[in-house]
N, C-alpha and C. Protein backbone atom coordinates (compact mmCIF):
# COMPACT_ATOMS: atom_id res chain seq x y z
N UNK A 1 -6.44 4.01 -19.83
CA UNK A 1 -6.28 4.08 -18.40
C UNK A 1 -5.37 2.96 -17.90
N UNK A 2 -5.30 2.29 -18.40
CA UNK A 2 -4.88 0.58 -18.50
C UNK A 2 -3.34 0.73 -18.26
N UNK A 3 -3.04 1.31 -19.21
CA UNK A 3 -1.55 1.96 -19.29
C UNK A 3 -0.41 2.93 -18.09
N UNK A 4 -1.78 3.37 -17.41
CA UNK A 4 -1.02 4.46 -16.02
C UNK A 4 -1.50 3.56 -14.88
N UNK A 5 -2.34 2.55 -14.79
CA UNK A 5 -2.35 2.07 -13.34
C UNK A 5 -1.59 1.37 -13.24
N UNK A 6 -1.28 0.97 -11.66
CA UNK A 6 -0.54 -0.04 -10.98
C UNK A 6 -1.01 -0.94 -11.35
N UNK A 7 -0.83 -2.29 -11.48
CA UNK A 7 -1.36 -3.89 -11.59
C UNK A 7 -2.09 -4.23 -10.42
N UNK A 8 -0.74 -4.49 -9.44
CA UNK A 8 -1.10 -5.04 -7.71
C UNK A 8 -0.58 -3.96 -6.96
N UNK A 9 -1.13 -2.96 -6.28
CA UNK A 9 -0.72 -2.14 -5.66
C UNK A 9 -1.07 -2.39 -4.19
N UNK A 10 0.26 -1.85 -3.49
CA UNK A 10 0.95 -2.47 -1.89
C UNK A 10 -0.37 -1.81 -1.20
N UNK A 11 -0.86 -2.12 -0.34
CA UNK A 11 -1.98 -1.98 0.59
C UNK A 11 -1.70 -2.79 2.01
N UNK A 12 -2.08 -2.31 2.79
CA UNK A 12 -2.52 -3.17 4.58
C UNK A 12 -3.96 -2.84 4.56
N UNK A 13 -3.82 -3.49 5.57
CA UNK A 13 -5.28 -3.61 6.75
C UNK A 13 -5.53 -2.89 7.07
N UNK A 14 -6.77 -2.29 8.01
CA UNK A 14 -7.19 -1.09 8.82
C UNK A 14 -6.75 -1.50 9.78
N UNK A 15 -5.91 -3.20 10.45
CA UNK A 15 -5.18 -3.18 12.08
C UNK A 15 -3.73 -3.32 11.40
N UNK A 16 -3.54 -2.74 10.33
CA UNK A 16 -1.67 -2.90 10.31
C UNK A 16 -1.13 -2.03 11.09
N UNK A 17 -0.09 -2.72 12.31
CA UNK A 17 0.29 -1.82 12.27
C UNK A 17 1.02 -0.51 11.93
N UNK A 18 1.33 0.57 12.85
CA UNK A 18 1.78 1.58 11.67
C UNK A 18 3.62 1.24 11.20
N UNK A 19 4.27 0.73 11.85
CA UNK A 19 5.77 0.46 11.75
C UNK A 19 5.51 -0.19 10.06
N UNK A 20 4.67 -1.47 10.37
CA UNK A 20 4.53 -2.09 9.61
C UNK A 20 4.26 -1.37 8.11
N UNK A 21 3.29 -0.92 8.41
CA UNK A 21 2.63 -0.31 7.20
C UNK A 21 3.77 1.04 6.37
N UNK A 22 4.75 1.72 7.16
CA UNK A 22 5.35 2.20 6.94
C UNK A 22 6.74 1.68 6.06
N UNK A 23 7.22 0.43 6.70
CA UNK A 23 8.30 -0.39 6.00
C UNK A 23 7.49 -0.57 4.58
N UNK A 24 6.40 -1.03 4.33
CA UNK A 24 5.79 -1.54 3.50
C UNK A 24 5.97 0.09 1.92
N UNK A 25 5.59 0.76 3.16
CA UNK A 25 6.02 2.48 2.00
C UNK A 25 6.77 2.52 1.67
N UNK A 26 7.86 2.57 2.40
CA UNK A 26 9.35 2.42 1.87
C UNK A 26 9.69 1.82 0.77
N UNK A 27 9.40 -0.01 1.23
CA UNK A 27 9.61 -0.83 0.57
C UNK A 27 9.32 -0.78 -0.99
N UNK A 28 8.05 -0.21 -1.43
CA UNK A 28 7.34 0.30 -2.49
C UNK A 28 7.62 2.06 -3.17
N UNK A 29 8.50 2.78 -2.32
CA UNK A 29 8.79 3.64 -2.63
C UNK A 29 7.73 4.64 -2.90
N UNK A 30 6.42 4.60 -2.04
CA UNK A 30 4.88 5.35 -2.39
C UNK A 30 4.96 6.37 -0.59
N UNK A 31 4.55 7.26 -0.74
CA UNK A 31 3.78 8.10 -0.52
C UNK A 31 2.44 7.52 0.92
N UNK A 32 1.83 7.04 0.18
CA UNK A 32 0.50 6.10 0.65
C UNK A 32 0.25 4.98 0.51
N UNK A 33 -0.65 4.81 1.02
CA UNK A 33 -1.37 3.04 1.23
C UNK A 33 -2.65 3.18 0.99
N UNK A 34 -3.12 1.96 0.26
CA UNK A 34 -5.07 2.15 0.07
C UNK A 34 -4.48 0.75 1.48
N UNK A 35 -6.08 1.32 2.59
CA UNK A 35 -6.24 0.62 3.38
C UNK A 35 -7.61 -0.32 2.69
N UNK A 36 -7.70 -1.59 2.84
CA UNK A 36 -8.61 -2.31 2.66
C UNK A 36 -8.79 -3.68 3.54
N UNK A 37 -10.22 -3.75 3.23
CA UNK A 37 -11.00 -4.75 4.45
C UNK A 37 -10.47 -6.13 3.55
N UNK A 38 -9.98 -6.74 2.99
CA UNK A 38 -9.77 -8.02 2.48
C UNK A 38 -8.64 -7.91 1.81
C-alpha cells in the first residue's frame, strides 16, 4: 500500500477559503482536498 500513497498530501482547513483552497488544487495538480481539523 506503501508504494501508491501520497507521503504529505495538500489539504486546508474547513475555514479555507475557497480561492484559496482552489490555487492550492491547481498548485498540486489534484482533483480534491482532504479537509482537516489540524
Amino acid at each position: 500500500m506503501k508504494e501508491v500513497m501520497t507521503g504529505n498530501p495538500a489539504c486546508c482547513l474547513p475555514d479555507t477559503p475557497l480561492p484559496e483552497a482552489a490555487r492550492t488544487m491547481e498548485r498540486h495538480d489534484c482533483g480534491c482536498l482532504p479537509v482537516v481539523e489540524k
